[in-house]
Protein backbone atom coordinates (compact mmCIF):
# COMPACT_ATOMS: atom_id res chain seq x y z
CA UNK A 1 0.00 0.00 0.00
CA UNK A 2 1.10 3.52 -1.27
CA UNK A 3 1.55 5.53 1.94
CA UNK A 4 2.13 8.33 -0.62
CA UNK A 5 -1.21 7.75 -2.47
CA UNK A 6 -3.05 7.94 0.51
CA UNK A 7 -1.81 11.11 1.33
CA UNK A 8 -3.23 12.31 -1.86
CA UNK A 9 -6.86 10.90 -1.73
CA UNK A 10 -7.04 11.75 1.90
CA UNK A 11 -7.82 15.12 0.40
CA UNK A 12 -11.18 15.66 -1.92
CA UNK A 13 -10.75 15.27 -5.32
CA UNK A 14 -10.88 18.61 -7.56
CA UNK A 15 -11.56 17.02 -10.36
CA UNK A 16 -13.06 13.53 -10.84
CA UNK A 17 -13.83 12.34 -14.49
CA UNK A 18 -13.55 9.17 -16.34
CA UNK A 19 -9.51 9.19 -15.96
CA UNK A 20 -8.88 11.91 -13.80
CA UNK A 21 -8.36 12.39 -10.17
CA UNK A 22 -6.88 15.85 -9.14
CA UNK A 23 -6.52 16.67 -5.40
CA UNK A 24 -4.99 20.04 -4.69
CA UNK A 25 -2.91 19.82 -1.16
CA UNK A 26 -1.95 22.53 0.74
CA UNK A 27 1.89 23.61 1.51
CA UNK A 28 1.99 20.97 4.45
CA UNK A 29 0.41 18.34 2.76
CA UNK A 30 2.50 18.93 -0.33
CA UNK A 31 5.54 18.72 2.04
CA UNK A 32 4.17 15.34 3.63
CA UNK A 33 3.82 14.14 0.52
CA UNK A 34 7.71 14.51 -1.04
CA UNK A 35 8.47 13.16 2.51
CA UNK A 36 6.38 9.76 2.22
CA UNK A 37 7.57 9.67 -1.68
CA UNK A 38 11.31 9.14 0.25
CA UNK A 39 10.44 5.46 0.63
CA UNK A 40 7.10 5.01 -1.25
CA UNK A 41 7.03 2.88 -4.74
CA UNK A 42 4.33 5.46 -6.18
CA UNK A 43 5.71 6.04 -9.68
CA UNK A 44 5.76 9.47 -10.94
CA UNK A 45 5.36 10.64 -14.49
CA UNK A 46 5.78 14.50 -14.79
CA UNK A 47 5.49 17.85 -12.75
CA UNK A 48 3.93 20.46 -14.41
CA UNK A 49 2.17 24.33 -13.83
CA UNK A 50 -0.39 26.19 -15.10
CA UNK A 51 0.74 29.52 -13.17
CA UNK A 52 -0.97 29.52 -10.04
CA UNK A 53 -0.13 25.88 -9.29
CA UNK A 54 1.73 22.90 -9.73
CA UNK A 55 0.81 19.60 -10.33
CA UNK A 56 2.49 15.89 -10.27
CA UNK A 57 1.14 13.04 -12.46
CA UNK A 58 1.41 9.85 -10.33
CA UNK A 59 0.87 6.20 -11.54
CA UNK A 60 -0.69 4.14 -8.71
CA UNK A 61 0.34 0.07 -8.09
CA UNK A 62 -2.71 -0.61 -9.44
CA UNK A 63 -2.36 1.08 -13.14
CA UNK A 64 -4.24 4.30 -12.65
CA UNK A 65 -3.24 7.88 -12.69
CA UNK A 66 -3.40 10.06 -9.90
CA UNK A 67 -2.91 13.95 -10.08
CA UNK A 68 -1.93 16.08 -6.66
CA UNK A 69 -1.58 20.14 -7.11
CA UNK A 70 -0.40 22.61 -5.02
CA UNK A 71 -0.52 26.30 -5.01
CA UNK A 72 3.23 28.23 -5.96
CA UNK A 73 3.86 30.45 -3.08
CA UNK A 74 6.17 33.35 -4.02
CA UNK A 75 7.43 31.32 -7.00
CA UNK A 76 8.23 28.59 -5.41
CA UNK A 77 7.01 25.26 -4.48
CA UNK A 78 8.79 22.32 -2.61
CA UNK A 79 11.18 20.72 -5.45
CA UNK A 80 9.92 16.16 -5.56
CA UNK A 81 13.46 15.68 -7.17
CA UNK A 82 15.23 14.64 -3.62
CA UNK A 83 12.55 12.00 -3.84
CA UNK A 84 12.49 11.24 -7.52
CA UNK A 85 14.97 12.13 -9.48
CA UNK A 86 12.89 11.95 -13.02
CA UNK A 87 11.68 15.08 -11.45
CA UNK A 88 14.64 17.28 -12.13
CA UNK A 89 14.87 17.70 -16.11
CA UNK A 90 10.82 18.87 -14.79
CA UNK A 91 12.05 21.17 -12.63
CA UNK A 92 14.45 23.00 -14.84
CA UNK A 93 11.33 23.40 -17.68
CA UNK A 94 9.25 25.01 -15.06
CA UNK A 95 12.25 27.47 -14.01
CA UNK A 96 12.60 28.01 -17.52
CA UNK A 97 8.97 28.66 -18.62
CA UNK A 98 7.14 30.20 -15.50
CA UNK A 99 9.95 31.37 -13.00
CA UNK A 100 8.56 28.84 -10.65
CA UNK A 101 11.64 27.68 -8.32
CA UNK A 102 11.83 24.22 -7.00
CA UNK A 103 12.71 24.34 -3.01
CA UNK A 104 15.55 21.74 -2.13
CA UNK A 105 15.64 20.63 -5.87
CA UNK A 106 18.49 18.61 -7.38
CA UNK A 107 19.38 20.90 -10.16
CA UNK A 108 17.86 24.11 -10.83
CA UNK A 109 20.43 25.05 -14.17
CA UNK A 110 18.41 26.33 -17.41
CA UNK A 111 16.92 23.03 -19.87
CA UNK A 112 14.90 24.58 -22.42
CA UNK A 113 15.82 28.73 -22.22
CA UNK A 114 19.72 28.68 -24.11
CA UNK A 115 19.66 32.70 -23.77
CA UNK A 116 18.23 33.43 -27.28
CA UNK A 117 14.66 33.73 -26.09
CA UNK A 118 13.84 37.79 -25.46
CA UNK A 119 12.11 37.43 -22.11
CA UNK A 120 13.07 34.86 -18.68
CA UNK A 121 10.30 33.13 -17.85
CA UNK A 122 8.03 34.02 -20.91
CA UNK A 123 4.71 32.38 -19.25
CA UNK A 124 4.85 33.75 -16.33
CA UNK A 125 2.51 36.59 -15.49
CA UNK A 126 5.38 39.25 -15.97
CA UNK A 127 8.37 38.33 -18.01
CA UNK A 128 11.61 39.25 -16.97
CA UNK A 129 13.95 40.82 -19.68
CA UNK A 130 16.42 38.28 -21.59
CA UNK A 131 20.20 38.69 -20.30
CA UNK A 132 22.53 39.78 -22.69
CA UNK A 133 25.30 38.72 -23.31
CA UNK A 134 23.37 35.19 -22.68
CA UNK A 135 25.08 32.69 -20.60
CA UNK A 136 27.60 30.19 -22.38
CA UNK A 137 25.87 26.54 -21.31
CA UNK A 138 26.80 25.07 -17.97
CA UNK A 139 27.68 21.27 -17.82
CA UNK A 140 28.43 20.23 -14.31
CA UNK A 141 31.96 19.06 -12.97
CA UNK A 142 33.07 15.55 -13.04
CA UNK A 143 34.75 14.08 -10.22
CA UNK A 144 38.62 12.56 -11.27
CA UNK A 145 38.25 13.14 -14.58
CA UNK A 146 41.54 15.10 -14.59
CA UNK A 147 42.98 12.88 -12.36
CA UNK A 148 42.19 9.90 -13.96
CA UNK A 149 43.63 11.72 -17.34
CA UNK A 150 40.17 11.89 -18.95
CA UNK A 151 39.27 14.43 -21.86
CA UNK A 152 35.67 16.53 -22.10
CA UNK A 153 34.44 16.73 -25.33
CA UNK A 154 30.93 18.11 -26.77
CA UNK A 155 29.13 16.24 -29.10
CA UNK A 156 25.50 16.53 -30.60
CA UNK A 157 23.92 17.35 -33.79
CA UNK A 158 23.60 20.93 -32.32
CA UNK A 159 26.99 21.54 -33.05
CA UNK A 160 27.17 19.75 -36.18
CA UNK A 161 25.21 19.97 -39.94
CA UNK A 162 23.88 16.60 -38.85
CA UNK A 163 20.16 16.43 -40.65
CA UNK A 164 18.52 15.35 -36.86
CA UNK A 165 16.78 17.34 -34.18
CA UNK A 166 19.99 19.15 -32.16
CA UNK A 167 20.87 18.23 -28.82
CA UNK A 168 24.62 18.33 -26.68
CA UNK A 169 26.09 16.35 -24.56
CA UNK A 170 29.10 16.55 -22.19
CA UNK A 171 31.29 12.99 -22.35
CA UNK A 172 33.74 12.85 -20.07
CA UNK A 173 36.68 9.71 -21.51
CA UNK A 174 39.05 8.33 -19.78
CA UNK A 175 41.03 5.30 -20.35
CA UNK A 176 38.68 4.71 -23.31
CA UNK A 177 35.73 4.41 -21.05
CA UNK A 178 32.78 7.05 -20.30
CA UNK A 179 32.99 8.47 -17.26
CA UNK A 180 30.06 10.39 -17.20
CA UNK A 181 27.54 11.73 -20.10
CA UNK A 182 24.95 14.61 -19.28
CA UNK A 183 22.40 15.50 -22.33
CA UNK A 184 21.46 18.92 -23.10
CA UNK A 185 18.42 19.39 -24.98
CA UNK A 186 16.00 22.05 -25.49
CA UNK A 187 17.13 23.12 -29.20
CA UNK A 188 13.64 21.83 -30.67
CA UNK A 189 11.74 23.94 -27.91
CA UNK A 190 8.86 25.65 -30.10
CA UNK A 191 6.46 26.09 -26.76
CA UNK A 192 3.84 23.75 -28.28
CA UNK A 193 1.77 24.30 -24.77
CA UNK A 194 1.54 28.27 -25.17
CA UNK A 195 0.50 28.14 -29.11
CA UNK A 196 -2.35 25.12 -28.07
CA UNK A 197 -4.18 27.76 -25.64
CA UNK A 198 -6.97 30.06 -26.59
CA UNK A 199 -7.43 27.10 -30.07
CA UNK A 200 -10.83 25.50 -30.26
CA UNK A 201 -10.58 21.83 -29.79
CA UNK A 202 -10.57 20.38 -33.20
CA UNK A 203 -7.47 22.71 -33.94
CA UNK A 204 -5.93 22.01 -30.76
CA UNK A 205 -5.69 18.40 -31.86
CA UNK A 206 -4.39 19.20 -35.08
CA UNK A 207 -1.53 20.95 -33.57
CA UNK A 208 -0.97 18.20 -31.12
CA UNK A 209 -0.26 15.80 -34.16
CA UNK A 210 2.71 17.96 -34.80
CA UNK A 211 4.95 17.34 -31.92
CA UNK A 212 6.38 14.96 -33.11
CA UNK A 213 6.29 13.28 -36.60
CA UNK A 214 6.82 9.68 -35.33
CA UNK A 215 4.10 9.88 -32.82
CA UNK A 216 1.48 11.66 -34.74
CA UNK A 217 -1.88 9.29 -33.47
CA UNK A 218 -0.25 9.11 -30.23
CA UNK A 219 -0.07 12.84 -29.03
CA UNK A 220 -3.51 13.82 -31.44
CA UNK A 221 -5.10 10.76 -29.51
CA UNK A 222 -4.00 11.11 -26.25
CA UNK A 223 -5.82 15.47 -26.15
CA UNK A 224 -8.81 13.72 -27.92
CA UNK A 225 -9.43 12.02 -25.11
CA UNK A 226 -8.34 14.17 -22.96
CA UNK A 227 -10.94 16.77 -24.20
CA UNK A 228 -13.54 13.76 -24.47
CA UNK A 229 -12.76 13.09 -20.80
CA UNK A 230 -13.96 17.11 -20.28
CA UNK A 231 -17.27 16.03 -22.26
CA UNK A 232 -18.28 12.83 -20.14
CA UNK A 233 -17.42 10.90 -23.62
CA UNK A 234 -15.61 7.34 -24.01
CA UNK A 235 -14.49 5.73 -27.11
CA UNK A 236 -15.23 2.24 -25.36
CA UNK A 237 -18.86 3.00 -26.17
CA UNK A 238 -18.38 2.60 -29.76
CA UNK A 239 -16.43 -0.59 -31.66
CA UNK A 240 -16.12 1.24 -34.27
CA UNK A 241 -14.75 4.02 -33.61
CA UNK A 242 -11.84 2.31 -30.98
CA UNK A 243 -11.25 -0.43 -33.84
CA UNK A 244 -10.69 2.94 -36.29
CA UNK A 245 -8.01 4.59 -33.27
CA UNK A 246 -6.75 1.36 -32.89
CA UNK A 247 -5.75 0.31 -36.05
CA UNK A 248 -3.96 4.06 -36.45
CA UNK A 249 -1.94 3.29 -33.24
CA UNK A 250 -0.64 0.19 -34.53
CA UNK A 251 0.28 1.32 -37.72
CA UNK A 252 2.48 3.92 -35.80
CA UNK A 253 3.48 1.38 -33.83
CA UNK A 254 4.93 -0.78 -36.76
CA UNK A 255 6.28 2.44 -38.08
CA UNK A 256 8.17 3.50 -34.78
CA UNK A 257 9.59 0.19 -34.07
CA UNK A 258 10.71 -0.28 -37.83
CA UNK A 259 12.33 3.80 -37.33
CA UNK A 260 13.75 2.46 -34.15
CA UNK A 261 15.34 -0.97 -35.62
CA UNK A 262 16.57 0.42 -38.58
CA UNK A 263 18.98 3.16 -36.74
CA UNK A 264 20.37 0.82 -33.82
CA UNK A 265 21.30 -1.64 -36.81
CA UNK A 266 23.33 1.09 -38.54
CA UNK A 267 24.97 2.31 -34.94
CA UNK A 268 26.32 -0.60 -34.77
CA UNK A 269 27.37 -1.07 -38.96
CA UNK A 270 24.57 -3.42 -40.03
CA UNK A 271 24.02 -0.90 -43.49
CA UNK A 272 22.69 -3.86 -45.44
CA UNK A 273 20.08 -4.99 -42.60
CA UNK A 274 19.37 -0.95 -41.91
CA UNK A 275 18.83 -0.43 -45.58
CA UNK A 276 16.30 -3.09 -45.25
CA UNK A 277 14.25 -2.27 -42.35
CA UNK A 278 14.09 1.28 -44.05
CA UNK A 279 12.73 0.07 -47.54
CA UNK A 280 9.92 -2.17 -44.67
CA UNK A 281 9.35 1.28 -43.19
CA UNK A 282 8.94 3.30 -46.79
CA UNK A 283 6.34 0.93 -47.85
CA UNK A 284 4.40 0.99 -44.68
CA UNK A 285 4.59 5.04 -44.95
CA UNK A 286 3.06 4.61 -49.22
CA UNK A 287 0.55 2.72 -47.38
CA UNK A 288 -0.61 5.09 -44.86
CA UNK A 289 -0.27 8.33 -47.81
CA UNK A 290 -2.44 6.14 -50.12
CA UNK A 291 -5.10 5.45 -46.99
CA UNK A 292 -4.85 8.38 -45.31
CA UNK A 293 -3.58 11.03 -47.49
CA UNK A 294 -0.63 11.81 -45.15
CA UNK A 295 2.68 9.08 -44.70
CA UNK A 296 2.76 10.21 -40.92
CA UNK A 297 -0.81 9.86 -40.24
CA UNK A 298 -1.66 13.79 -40.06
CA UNK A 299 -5.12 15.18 -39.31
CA UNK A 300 -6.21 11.42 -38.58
CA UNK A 301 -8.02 11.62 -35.03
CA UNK A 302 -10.48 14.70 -34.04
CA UNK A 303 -12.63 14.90 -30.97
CA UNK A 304 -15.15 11.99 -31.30
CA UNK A 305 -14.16 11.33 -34.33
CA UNK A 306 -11.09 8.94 -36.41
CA UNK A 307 -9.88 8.89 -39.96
CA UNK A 308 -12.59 5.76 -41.77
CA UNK A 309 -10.64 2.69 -41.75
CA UNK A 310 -8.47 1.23 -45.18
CA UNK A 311 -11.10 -1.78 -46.20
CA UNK A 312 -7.93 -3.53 -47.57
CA UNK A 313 -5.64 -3.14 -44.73
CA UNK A 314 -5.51 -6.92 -43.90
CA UNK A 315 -4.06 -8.01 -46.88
CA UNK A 316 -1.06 -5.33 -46.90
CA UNK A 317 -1.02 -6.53 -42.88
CA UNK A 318 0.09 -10.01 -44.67
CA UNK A 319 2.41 -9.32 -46.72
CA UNK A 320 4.30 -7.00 -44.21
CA UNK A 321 4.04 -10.37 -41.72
CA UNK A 322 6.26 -12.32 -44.61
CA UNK A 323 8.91 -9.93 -44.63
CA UNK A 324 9.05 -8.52 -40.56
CA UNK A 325 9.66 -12.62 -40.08
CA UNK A 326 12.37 -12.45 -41.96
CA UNK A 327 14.24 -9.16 -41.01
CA UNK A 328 13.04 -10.49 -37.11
CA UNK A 329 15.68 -13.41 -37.82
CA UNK A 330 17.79 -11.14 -39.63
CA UNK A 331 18.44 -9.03 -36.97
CA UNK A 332 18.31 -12.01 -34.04
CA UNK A 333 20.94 -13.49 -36.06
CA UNK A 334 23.50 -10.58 -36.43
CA UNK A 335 23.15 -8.03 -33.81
CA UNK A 336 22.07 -10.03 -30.48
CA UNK A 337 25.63 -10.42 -29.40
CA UNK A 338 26.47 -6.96 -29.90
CA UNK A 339 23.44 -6.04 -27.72
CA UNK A 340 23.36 -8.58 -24.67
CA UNK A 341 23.89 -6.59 -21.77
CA UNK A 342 24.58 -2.94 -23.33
CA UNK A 343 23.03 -0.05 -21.51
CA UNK A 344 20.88 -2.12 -18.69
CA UNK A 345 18.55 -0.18 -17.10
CA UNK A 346 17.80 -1.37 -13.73
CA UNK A 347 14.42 -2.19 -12.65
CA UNK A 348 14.96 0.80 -9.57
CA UNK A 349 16.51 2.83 -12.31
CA UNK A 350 13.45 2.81 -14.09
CA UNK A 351 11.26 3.60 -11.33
CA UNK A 352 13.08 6.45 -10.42
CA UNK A 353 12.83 8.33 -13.36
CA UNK A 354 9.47 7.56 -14.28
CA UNK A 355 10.70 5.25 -17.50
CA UNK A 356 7.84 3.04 -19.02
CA UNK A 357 7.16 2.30 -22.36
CA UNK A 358 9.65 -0.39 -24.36
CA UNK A 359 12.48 0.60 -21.82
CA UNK A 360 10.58 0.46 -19.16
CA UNK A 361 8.62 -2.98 -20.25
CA UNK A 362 12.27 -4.34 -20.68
CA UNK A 363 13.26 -3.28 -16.94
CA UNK A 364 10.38 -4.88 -15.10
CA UNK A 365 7.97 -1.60 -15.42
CA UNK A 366 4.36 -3.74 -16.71
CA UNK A 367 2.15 -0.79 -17.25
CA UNK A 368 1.03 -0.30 -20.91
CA UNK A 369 -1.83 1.95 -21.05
CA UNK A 370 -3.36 -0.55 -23.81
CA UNK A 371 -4.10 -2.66 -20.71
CA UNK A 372 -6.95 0.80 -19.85
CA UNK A 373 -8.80 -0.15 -22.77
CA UNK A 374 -8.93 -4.09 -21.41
CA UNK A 375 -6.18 -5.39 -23.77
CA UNK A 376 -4.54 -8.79 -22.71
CA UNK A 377 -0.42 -8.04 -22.87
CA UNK A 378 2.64 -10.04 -22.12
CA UNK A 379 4.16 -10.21 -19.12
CA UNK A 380 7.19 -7.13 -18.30
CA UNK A 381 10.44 -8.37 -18.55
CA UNK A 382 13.60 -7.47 -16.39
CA UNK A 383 16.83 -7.59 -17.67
CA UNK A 384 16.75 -3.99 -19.44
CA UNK A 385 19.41 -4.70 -21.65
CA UNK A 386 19.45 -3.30 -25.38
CA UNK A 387 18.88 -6.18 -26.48
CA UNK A 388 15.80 -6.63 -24.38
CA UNK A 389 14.63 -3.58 -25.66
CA UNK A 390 15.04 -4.32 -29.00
CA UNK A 391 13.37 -7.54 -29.16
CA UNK A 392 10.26 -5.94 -27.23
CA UNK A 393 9.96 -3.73 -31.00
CA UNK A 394 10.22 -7.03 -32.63
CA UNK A 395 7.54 -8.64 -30.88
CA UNK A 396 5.07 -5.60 -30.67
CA UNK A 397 5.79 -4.94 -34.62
CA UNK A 398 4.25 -9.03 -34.80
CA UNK A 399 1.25 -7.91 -32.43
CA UNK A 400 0.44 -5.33 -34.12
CA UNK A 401 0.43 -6.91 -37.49
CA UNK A 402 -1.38 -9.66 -35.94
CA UNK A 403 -4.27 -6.88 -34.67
CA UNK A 404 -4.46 -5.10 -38.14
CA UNK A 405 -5.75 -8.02 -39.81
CA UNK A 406 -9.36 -8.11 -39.68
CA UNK A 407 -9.90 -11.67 -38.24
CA UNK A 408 -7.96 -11.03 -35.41
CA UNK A 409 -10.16 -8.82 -33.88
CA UNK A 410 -10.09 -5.09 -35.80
CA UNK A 411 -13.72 -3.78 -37.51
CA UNK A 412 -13.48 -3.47 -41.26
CA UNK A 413 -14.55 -0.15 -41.98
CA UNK A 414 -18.25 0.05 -42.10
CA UNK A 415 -19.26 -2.83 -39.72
CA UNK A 416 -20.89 -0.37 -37.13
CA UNK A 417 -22.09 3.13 -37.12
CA UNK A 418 -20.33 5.57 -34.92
CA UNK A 419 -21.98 7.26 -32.21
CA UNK A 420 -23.24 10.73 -32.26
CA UNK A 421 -20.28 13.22 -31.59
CA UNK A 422 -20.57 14.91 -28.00
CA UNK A 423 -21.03 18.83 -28.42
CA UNK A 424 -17.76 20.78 -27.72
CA UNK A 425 -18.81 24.01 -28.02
CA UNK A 426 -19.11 26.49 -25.02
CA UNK A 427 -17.81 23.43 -22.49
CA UNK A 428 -15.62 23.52 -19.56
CA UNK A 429 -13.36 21.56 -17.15
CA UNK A 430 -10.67 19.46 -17.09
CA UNK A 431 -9.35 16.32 -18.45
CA UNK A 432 -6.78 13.30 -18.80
CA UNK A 433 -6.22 11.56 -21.31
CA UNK A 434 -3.69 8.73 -22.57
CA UNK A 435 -2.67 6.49 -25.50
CA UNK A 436 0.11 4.10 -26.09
CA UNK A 437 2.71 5.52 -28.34
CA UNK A 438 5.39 3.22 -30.42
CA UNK A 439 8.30 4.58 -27.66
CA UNK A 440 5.65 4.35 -24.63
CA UNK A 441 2.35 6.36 -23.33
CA UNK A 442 1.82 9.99 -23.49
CA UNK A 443 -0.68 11.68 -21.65
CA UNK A 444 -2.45 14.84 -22.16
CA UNK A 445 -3.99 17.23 -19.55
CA UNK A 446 -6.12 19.71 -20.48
CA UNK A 447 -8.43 22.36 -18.86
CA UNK A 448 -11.51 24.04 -21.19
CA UNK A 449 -13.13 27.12 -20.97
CA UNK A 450 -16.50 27.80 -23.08
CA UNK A 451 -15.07 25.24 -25.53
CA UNK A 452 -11.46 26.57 -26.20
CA UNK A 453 -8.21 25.80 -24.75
CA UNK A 454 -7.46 27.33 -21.70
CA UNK A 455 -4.01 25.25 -20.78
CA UNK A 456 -2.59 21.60 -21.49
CA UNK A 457 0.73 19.27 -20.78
CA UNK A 458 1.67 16.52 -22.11
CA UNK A 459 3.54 14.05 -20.00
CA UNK A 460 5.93 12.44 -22.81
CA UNK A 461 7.98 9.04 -22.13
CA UNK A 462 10.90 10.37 -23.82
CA UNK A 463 12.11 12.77 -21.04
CA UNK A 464 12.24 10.17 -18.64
CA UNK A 465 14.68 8.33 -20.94
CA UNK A 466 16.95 11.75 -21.39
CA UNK A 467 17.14 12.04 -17.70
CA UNK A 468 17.86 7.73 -17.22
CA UNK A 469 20.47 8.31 -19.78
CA UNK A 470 22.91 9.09 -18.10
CA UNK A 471 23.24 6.66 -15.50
CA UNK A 472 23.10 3.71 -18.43
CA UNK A 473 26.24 5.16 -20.49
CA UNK A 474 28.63 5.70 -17.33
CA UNK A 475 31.41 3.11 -17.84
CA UNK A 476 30.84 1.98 -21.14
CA UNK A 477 33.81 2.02 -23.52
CA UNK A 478 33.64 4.77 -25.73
CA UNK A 479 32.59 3.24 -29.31
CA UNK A 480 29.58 1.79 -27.39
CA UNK A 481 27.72 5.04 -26.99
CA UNK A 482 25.91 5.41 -30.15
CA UNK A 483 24.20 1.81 -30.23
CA UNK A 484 23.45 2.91 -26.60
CA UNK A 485 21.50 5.60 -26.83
CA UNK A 486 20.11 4.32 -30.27
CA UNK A 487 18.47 1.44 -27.94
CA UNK A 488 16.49 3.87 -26.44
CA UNK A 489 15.19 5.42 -29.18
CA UNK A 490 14.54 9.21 -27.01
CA UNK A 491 12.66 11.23 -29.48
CA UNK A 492 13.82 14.99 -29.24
CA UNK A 493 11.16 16.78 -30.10
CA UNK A 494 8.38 15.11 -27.70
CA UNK A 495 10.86 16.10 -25.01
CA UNK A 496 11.82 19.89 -26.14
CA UNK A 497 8.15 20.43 -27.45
């Protein structure tokens, strides 16, 4: 039993919907509740404000979410990172965005503002001026690297032509082995949260299907719901209309996990098998542009509403069985030595920083929030190896296929009519929202007012992974970084939004 949890529901909910559960505690409770978190196994997922307070997103031992708020005092509000230290990359994105300092916190250096913006704190109620000349970016000290004759260098498509999304990183080598690594991201901020507020929903969602291009459904699904969660409105009410969502998801799914393959085969010089799992990918994409009108699934989900399903998506499901079975071997074959035991990720490693998803399934971390909608999953596992990791993709890309054909359980287009779409318009309240994503879930909190936007998060699984990193590279030897952090498969943008 979650002493922490009870801490939180001992206080009336705020907000009780379909999903979510918001209590707001006061400064006492809040400070009870970092205390219990000390030695408590309730998981957090992401700390974020919407001026006048903050709030935590919790995961309960039992699967569901649980949100706890508190009010900022003078800018400030006691920092969770002493408890959990996925907390601190939170932390810094709050400092950054509102002004709001974290009390006791871990780390309270600039993440997202690099000095180029022209205010500090550009949501806050009053913006402070930028500082000029900006600040060169700090990376902190490591211990014995001079002694131990080590050498810092900076690396990163941000300093680079590289054709990626830019992000540093500090490596610290000595004796041909990392001694420490520390990510820098914030390059790709374009304050998606800000530009989503004051938008009617329908445009909202749009704009949420452009955080990131390889988890299009994903973020457009999880504010659907989200705003469908304001409305009193469930998908599960309509097989149609889940078997539409559904069959988007795993598309992306397939599409992710091929993305995903395909790069940690050519960090570790598999061209030939890369090549291939990017010709797999191309003709899933051709098959989603000729469906859909968009290869990345654009403009797919609305409020109450999904893209009609492709009648003939079973038999293209069959012939992309036939050739994942053989690139599955393929890959088995070739690359499982390389990856046994790279980059584990301990089981407390995970929970600490909030990791779920594929990395998190691969270090002992069960939730998948397909299991909300009553899907029957495989068991975690625990090792949280790359390896592991990788042949989670494998197996989900085979799951997937195996849902997108029709006899397995997905509605041909047309088998049922879709229920009458809830009325948007002049609503209020808030909501929560989730969907399974191809690199784990993403949740979306949202608050209406007379139908519009008022303010929104998203709770993304890739930051966790940026702030786990770390702590899975120290020690490798040095040409073992890239297949590393290709194992996780971190997307930028999600995380610098």
């Amino acid at each position: 039993m979650s002493r922490a949890a009870a801490l939180i529901r001992a206080v009336p909910a705020l907000s009780s919907t379909g999903l979510l559960r918001r209590h707001r505690l006061g400064e006492a409770g809040w400070g009870d509740l970092v205390a219990a978190l000390a030695d408590d196994p309730l998981l957090l997922l992401s700390v974020w404000s919407d001026g006048p307070e903050v709030h935590a997103l919790f995961l309960d031992e039992a699967g569901q979410p649980l949100v706890a708020s508190t009010a900022i005092e003078r800018q400030r509000y006691q920092a969770l990172s002493p408890a959990r230290p996925g907390a601190v990359l939170n932390e810094r994105i709050l400092r950054d965005l509102w002004g709001h300092e974290a009390m006791g916190a871990r780390d309270l250096r600039p993440w997202l503002d690099h000095g180029a913006w022209g205010l500090t704190a550009p949501r806050a109620a009053r913006p402070g001026p930028a500082i000029y000349p900006p600040e060169p970016i700090e990376f902190a000290a490591v211990a014995g690297r001079e002694r131990a004759g080590g050498v810092l260098r900076i690396d990163g498509p941000a300093r680079s032509e590289a054709p990626e999304p830019p992000w540093m990183a500090a490596v610290s080598v000595a004796g041909g082995r990392v001694l420490a690594v520390e990510p820098r991201l914030g390059f790709a901020h374009r304050g998606i949260d800000s530009l989503l507020s004051g938008r009617p929903v329908g445009a909202a969602v749009r704009l949420a299907g452009r955080i990131d291009a390889g988890s299009s459904v994903t973020h457009a699904l999880a504010l659907a719901r989200a705003i469908e969660d304001v409305a009193g409105f469930s998908e599960a009410g309509s097989g149609e209309l889940a078997s539409r969502r559904d069959a988007l998801l795993e598309l992306e799914r397939c599409a992710g996990h091929l993305h995903a393959l395909g790069r940690l085969a050519a960090s570790l010089g598999a061209a030939a098998l890369a090549e291939d799992f990017a010709e797999a990918l191309e003709g899933l994409r051709a098959t989603c542009a000729d469906g859909w009108d968009h290869r990345l699934l654009y403009d797919t989900i609305s409020p109450g509403d999904a893209a009609p399903a492709m009648p003939s998506l079973g038999a293209h499901a069959a012939a992309w069985r036939t050739g994942w079975a053989r690139l599955a071997r393929r890959f088995d074959a070739s690359l499982s030595g390389a990856l046994c035991g790279l980059a584990r990720l301990a089981p407390s490693e995970a929970r600490d920083h909030g990791v779920l998803g594929v990395a998190g399934r691969a270090s002992g971390q069960a939730f998948d929030a397909r299991r909300l909608g009553g899907r029957q999953l495989g068991a975690a596992l625990s090792c949280g190896d790359a390896l592991a990791r990788a042949r989670l993709r494998l197996d989900e890309i085979g799951a997937s296929l195996d849902r997108l054909d029709p006899q397995a359980g997905l509605r041909p287009a047309g088998q049922a009519t879709l229920p009458l779409k809830p009325a948007f318009a002049g609503i209020g309240g808030e909501g929560l929202g989730v969907a399974e994503g191809p690199d784990g879930p993403v949740w979306a909190w949202v608050r209406l007012e007379a139908g519009l936007v008022a303010s929104v998060w998203f709770a993304e699984p890739s930051l966790p992974l940026w702030s786990a990193l770390p702590g899975l590279l120290a020690g490798l030897p040095g040409e073992r970084l890239s297949p590393a952090i290709a194992s996780l498969s971190a997307a930028i943008t999600a995380a610098d939004r």
